[in-house]
PDB file of N, CA and C in Angstrom:
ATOM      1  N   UNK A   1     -45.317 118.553 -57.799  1.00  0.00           N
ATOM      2  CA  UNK A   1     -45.935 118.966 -56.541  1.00  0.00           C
ATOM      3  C   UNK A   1     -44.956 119.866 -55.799  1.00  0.00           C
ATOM      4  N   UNK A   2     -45.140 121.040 -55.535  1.00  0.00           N
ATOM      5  CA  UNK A   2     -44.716 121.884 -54.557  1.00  0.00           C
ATOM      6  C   UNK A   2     -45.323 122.014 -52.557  1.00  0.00           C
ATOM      7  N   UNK A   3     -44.437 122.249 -52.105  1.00  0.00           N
ATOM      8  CA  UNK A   3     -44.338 121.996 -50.880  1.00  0.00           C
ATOM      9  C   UNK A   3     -44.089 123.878 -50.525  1.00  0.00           C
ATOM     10  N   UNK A   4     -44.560 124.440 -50.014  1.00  0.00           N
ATOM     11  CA  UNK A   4     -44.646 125.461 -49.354  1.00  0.00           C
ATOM     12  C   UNK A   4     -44.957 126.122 -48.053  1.00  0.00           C
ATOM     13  N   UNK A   5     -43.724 126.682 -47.629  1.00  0.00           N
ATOM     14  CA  UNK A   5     -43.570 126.956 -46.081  1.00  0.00           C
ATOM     15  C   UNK A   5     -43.391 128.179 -45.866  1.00  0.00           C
ATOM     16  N   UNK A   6     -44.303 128.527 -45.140  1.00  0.00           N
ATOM     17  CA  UNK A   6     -44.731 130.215 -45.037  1.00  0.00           C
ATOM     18  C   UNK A   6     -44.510 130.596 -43.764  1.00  0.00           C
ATOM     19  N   UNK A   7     -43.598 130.979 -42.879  1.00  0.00           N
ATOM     20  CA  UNK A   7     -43.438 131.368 -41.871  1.00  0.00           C
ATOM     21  C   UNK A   7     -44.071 132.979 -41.270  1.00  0.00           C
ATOM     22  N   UNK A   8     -45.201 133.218 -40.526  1.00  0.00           N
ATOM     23  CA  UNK A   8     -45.923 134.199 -40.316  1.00  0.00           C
ATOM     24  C   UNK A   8     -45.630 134.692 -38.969  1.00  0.00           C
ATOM     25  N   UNK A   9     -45.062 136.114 -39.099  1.00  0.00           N
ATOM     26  CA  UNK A   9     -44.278 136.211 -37.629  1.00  0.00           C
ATOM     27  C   UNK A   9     -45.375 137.217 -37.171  1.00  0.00           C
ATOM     28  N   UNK A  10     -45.849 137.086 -36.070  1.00  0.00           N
ATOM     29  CA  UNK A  10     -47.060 137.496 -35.312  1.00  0.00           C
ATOM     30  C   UNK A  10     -46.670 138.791 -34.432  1.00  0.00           C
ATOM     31  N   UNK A  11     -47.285 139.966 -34.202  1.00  0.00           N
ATOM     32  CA  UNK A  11     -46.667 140.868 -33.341  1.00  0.00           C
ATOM     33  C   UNK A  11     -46.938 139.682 -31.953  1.00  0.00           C
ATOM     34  N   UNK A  12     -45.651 140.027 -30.794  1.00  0.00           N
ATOM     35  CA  UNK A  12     -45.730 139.753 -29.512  1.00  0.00           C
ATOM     36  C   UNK A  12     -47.244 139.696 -28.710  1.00  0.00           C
ATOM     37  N   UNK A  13     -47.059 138.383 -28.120  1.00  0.00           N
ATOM     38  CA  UNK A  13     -48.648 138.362 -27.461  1.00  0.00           C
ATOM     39  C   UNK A  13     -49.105 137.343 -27.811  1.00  0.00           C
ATOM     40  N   UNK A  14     -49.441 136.102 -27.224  1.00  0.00           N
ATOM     41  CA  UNK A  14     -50.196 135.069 -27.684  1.00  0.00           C
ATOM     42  C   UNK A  14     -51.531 135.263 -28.116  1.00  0.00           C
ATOM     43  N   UNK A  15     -51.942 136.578 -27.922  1.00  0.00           N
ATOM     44  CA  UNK A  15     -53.375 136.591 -28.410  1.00  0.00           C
ATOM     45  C   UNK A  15     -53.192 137.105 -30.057  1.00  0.00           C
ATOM     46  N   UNK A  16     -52.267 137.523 -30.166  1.00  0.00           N
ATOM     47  CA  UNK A  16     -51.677 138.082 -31.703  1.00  0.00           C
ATOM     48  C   UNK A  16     -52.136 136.471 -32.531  1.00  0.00           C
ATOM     49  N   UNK A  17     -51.307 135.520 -32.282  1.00  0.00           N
ATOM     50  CA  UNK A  17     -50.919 134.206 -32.977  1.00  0.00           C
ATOM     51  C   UNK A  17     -52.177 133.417 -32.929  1.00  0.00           C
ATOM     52  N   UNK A  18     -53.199 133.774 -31.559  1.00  0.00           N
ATOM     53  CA  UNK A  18     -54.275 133.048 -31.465  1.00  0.00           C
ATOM     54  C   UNK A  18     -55.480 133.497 -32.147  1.00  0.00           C
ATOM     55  N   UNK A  19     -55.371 134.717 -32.729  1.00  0.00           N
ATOM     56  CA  UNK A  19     -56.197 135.742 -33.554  1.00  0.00           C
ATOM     57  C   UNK A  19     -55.616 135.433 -34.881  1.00  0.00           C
ATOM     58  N   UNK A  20     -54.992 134.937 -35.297  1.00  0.00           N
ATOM     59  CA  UNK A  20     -54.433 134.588 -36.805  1.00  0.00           C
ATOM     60  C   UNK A  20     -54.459 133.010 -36.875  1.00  0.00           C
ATOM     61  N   UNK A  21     -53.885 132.324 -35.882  1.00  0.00           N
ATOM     62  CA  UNK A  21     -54.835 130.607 -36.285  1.00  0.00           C
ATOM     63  C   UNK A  21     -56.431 130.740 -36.189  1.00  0.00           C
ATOM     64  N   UNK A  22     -56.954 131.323 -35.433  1.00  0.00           N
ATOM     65  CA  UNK A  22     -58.183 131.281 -35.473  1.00  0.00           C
ATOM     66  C   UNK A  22     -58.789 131.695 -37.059  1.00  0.00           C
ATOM     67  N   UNK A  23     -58.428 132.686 -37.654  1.00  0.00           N
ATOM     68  CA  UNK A  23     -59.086 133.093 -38.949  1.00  0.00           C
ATOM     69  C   UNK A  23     -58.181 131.898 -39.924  1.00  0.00           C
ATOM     70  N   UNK A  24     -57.248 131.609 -39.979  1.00  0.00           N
ATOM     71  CA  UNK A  24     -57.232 130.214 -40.953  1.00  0.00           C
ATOM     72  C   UNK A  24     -58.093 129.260 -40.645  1.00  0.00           C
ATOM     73  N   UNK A  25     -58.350 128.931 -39.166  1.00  0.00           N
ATOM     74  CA  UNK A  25     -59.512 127.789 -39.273  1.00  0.00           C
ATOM     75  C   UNK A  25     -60.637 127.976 -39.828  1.00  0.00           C
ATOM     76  N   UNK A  26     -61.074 129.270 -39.855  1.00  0.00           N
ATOM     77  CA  UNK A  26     -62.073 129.349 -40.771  1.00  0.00           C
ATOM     78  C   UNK A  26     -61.869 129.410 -42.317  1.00  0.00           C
ATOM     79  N   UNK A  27     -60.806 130.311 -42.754  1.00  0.00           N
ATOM     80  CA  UNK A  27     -61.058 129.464 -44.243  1.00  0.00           C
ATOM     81  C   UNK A  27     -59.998 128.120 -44.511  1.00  0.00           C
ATOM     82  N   UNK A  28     -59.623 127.174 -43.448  1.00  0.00           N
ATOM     83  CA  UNK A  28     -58.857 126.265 -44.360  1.00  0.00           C
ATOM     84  C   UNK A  28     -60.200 125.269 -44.991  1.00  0.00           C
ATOM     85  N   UNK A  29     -61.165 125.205 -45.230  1.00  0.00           N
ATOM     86  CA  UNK A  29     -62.196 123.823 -45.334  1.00  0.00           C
ATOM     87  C   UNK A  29     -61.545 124.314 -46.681  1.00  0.00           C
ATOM     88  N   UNK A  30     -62.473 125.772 -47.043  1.00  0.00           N
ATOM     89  CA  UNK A  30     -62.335 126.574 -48.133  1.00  0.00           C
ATOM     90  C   UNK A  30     -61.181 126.582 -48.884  1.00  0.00           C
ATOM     91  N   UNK A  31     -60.016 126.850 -48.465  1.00  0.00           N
ATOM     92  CA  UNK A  31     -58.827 126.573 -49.200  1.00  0.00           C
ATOM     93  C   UNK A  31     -58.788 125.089 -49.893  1.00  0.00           C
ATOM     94  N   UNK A  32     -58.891 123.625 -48.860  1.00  0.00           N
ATOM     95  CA  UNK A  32     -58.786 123.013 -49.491  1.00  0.00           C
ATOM     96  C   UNK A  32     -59.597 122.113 -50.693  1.00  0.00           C
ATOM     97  N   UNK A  33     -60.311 123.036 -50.810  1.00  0.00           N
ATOM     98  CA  UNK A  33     -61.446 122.836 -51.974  1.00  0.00           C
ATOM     99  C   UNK A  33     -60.639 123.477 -53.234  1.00  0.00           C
ATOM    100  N   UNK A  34     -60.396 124.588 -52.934  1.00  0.00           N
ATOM    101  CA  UNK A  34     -59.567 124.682 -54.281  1.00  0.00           C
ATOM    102  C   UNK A  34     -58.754 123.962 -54.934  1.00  0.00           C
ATOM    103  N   UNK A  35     -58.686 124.408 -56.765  1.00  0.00           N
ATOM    104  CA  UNK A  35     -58.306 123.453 -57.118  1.00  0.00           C
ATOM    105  C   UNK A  35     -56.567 123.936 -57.069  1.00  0.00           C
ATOM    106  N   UNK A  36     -55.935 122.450 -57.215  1.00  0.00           N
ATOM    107  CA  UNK A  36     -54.431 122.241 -57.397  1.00  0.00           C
ATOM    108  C   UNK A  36     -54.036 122.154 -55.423  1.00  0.00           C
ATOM    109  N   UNK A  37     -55.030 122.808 -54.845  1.00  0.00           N
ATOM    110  CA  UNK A  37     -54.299 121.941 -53.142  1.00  0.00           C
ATOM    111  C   UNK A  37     -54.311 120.902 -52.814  1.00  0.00           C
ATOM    112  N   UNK A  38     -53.425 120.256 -52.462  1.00  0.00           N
ATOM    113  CA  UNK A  38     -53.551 119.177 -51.649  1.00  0.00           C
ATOM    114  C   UNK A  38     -52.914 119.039 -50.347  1.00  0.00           C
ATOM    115  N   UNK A  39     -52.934 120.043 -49.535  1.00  0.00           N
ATOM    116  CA  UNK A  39     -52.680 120.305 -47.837  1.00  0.00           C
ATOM    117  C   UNK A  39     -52.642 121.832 -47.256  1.00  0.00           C
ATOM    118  N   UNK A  40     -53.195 121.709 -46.204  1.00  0.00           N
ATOM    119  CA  UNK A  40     -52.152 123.554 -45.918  1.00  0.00           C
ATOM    120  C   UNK A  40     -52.598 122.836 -44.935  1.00  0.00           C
ATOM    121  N   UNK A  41     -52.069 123.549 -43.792  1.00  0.00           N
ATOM    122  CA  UNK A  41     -51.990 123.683 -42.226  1.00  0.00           C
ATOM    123  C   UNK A  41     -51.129 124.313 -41.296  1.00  0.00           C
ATOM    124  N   UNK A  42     -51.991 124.870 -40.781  1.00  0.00           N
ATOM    125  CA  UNK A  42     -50.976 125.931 -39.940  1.00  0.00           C
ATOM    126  C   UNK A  42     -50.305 125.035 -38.854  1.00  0.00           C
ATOM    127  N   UNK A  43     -49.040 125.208 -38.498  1.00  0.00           N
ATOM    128  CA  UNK A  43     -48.375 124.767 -37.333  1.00  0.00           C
ATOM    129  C   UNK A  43     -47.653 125.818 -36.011  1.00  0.00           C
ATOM    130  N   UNK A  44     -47.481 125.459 -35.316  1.00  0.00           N
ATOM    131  CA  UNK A  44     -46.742 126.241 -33.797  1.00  0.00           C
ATOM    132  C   UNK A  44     -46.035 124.976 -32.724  1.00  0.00           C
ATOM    133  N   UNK A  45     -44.986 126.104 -32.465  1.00  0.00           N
ATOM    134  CA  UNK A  45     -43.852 125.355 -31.988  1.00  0.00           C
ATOM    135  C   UNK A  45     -44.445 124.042 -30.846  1.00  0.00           C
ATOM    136  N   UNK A  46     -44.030 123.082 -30.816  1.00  0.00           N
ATOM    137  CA  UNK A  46     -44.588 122.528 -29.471  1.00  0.00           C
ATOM    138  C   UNK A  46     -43.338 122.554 -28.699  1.00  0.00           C
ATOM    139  N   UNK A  47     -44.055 122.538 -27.069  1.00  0.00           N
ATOM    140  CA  UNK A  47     -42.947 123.171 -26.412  1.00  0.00           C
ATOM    141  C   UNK A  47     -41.865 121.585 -25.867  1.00  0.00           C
ATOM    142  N   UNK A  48     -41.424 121.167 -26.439  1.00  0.00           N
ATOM    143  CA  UNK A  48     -40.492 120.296 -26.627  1.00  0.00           C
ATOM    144  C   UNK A  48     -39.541 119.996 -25.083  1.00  0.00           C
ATOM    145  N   UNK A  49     -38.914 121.173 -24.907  1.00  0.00           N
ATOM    146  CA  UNK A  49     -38.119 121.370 -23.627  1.00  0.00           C
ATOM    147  C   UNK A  49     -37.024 120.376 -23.988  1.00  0.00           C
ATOM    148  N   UNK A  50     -36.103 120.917 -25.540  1.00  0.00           N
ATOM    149  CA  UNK A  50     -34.722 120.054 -25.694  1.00  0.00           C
ATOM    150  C   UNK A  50     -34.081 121.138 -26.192  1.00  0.00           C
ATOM    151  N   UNK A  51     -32.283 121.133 -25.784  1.00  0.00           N
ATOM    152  CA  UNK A  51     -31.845 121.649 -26.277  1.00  0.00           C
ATOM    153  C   UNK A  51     -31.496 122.222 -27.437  1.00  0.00           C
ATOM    154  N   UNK A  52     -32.201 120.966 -28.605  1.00  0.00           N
ATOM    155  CA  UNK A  52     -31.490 121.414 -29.787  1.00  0.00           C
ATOM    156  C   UNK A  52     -32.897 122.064 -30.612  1.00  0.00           C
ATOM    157  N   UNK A  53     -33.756 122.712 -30.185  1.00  0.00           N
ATOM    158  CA  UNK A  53     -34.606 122.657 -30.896  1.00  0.00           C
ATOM    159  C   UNK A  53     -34.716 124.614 -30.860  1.00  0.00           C
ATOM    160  N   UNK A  54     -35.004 125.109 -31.808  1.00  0.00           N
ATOM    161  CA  UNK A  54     -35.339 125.831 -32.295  1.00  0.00           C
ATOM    162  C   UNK A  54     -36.384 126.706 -32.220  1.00  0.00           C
ATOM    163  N   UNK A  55     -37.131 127.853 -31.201  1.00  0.00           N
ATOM    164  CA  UNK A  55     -38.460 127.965 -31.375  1.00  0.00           C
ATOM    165  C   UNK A  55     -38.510 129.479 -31.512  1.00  0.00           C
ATOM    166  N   UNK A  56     -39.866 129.840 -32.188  1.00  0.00           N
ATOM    167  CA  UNK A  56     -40.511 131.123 -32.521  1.00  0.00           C
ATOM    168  C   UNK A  56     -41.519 131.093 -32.097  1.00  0.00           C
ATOM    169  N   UNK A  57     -41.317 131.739 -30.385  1.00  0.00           N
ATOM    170  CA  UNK A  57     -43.349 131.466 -30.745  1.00  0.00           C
ATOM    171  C   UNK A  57     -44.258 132.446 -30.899  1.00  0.00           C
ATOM    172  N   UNK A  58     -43.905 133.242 -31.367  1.00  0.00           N
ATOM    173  CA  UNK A  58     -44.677 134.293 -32.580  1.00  0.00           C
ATOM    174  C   UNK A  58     -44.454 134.416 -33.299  1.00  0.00           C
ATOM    175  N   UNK A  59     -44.413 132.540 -33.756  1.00  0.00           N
ATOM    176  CA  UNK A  59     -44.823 132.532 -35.627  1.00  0.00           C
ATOM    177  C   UNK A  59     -45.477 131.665 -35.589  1.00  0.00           C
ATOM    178  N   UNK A  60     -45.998 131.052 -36.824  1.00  0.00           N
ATOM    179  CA  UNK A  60     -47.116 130.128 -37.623  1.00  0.00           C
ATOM    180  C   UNK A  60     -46.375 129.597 -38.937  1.00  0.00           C
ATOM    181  N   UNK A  61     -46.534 128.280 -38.725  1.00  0.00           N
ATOM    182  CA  UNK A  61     -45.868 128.017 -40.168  1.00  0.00           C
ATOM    183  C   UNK A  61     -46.296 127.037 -41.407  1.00  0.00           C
ATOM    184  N   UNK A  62     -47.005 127.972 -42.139  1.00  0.00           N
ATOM    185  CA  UNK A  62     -48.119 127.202 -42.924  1.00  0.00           C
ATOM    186  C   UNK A  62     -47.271 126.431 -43.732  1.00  0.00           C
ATOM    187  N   UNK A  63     -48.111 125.373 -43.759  1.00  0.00           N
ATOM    188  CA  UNK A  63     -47.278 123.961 -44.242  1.00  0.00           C
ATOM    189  C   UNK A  63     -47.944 123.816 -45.633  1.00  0.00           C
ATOM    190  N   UNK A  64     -47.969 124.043 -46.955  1.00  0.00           N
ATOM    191  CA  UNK A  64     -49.044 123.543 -47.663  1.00  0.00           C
ATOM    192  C   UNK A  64     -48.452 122.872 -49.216  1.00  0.00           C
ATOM    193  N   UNK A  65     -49.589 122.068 -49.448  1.00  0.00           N
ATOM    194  CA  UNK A  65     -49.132 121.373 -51.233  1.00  0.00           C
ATOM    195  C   UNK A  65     -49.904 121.906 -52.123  1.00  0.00           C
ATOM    196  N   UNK A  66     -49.052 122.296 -52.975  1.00  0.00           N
ATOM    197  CA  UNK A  66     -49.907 122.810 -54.264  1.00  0.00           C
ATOM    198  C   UNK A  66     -49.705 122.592 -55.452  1.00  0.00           C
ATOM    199  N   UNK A  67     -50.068 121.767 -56.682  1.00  0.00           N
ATOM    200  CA  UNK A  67     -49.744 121.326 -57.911  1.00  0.00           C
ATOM    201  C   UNK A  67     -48.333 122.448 -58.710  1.00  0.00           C
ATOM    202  N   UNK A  68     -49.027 123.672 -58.635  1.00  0.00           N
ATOM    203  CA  UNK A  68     -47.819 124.338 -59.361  1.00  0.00           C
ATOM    204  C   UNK A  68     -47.647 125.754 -58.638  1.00  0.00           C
ATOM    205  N   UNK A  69     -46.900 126.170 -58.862  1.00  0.00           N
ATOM    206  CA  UNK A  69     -47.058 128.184 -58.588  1.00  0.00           C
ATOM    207  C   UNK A  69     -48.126 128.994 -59.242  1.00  0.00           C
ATOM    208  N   UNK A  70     -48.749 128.203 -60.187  1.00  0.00           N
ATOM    209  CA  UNK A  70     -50.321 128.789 -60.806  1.00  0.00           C
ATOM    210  C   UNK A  70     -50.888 128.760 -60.023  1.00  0.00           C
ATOM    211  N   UNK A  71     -51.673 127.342 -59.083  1.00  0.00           N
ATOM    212  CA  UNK A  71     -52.308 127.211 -58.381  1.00  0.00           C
ATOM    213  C   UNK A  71     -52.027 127.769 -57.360  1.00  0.00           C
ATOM    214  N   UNK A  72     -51.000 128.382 -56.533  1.00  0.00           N
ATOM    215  CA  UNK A  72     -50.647 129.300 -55.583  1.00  0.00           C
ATOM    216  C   UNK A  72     -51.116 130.449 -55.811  1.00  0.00           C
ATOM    217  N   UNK A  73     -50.737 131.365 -56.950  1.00  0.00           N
ATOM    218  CA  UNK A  73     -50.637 132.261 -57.509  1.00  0.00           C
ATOM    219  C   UNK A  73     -51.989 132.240 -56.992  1.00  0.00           C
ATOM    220  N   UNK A  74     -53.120 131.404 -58.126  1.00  0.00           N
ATOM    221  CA  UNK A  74     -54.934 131.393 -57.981  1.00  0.00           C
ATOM    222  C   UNK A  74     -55.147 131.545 -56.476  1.00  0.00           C
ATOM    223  N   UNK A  75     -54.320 130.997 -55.763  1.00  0.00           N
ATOM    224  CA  UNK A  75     -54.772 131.151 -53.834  1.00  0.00           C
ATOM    225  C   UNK A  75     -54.868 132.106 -53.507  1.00  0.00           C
ATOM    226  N   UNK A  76     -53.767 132.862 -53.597  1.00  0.00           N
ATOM    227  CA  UNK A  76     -53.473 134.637 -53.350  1.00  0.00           C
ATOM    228  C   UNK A  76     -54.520 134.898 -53.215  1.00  0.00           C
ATOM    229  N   UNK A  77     -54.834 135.106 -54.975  1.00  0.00           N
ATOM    230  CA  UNK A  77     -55.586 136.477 -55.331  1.00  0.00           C
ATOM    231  C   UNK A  77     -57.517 135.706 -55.031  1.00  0.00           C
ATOM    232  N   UNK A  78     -57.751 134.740 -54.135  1.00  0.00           N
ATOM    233  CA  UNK A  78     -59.270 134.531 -54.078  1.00  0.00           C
ATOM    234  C   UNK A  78     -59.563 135.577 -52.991  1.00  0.00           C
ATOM    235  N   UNK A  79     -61.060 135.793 -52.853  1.00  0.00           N
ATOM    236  CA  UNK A  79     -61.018 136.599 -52.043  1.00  0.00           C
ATOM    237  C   UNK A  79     -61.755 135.790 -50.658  1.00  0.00           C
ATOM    238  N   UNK A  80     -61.308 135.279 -50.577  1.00  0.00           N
ATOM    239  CA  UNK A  80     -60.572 134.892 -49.473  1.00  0.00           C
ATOM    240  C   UNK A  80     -59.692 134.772 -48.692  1.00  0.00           C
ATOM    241  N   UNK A  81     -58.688 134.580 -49.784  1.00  0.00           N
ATOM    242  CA  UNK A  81     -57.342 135.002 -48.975  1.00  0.00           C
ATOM    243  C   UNK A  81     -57.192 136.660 -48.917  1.00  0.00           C
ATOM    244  N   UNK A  82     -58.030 137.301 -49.232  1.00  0.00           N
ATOM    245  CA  UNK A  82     -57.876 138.911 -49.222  1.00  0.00           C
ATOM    246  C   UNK A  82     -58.898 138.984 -48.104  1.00  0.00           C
ATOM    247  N   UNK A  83     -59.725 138.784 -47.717  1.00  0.00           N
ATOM    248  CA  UNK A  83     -59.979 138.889 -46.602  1.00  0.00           C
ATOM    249  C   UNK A  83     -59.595 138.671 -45.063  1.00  0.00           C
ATOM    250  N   UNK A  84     -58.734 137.006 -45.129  1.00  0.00           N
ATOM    251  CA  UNK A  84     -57.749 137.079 -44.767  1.00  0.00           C
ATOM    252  C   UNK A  84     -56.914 137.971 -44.215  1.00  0.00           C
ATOM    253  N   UNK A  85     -56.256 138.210 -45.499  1.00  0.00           N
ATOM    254  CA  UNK A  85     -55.402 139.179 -44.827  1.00  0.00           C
ATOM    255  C   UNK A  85     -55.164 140.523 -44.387  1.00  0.00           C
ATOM    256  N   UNK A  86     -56.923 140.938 -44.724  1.00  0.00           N
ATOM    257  CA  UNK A  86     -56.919 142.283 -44.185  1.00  0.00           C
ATOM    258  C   UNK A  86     -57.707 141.961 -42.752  1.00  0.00           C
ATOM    259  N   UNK A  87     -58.103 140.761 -42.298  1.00  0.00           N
ATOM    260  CA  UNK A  87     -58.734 140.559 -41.088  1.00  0.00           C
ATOM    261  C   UNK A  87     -57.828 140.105 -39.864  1.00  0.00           C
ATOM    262  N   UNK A  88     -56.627 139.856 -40.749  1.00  0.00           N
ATOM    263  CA  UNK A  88     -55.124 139.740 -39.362  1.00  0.00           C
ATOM    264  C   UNK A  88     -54.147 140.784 -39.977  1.00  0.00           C
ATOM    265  N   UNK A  89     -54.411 141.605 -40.511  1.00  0.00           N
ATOM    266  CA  UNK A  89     -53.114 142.752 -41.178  1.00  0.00           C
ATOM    267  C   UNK A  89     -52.623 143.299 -39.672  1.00  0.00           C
ATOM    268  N   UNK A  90     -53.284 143.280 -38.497  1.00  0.00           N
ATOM    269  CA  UNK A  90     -52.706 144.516 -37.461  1.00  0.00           C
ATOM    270  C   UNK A  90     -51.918 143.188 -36.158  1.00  0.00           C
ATOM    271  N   UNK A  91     -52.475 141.933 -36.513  1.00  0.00           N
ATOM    272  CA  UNK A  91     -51.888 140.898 -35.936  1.00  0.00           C
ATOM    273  C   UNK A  91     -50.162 140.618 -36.361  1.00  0.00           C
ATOM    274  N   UNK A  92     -50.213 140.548 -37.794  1.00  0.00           N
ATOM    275  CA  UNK A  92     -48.861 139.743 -38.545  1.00  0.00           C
ATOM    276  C   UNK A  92     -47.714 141.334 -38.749  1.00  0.00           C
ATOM    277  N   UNK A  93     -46.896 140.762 -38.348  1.00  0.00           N
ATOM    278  CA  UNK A  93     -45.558 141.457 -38.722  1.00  0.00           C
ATOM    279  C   UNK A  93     -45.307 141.632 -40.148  1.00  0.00           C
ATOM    280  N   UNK A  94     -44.884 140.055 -40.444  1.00  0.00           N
ATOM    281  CA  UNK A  94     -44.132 140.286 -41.826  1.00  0.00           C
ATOM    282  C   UNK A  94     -44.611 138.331 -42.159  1.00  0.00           C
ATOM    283  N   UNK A  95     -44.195 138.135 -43.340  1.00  0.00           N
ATOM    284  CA  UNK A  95     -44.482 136.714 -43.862  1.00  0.00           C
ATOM    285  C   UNK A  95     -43.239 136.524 -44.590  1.00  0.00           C
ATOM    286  N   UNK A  96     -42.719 135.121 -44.523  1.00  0.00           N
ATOM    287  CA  UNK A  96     -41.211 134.762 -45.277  1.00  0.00           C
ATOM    288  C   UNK A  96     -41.814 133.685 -46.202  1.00  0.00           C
ATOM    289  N   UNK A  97     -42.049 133.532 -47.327  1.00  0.00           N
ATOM    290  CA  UNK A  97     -42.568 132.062 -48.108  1.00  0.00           C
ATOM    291  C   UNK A  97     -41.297 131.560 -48.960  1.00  0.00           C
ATOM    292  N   UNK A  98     -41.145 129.993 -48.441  1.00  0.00           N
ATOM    293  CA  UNK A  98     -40.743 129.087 -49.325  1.00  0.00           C
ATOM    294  C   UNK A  98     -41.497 128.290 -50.038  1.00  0.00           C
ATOM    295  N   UNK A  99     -40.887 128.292 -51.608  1.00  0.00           N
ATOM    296  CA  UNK A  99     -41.701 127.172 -52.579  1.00  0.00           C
ATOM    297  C   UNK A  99     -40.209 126.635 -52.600  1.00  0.00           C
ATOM    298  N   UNK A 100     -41.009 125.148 -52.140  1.00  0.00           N
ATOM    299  CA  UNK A 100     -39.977 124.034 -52.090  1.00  0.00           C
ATOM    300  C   UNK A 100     -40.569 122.714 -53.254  1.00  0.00           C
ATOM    301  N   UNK A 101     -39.151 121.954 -53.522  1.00  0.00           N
ATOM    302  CA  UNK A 101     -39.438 121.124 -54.605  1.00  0.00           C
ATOM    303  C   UNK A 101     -38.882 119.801 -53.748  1.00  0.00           C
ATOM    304  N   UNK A 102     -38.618 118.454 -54.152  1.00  0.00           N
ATOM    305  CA  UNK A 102     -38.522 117.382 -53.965  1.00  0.00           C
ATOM    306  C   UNK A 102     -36.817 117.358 -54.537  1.00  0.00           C
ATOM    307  N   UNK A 103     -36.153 117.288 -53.428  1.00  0.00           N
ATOM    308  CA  UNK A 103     -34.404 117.370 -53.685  1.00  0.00           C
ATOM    309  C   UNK A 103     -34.080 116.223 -54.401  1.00  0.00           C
ATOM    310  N   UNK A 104     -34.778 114.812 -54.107  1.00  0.00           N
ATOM    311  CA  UNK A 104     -34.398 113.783 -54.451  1.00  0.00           C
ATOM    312  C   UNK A 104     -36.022 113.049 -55.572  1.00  0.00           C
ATOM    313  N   UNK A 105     -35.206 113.380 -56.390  1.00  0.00           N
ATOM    314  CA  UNK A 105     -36.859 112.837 -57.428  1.00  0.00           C
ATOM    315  C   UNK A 105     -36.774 111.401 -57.870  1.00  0.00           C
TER     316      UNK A 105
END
């Protein structure tokens, strides 16, 4: 099982970030029907108000599980996720993805 963290940096503007969660809510049902997922979800900073904490808040940071990098790979290219991403292309900056594994097995 892979663990994947996609950090989506939003141009400036809360309506940028609120125009790009909004189109994942519409296809996450869809995503998680596919096969080999077992999570995605978008996250944003909560505003905490502690020193040690860390925030971006024009980003999104999709949280998701996926059996292998095949089944990722298959996510990409549905067209869905191509719609996607030509329906927030003028919203998103840039995207950073980690495929993460289980340090301690």
């Amino acid at each position: 099982m892979l663990t994947v963290i996609a950090e989506i940096r939003t141009r400036p503007g809360q309506h940028h970030r609120k125009n790009v969660v909004d189109a994942f809510a519409k296809i996450i049902p869809i995503v998680l029907e596919e096969e080999g997922c077992f999570g995605y979800a978008p996250l944003v900073d909560h505003n905490a108000q502690v020193a040690f904490q860390t925030t971006a808040p024009d980003s999104i940071f999709m949280v998701e599980k996926w059996e292998s990098v095949a089944h990722l790979e298959a996510h990409l290219a549905t067209p869905h996720m191509k719609n996607h991403s030509a329906a927030v292309k003028d919203d998103v900056l840039d995207i950073h993805i980690h495929i993460l594994e289980d340090a301690i097995k």
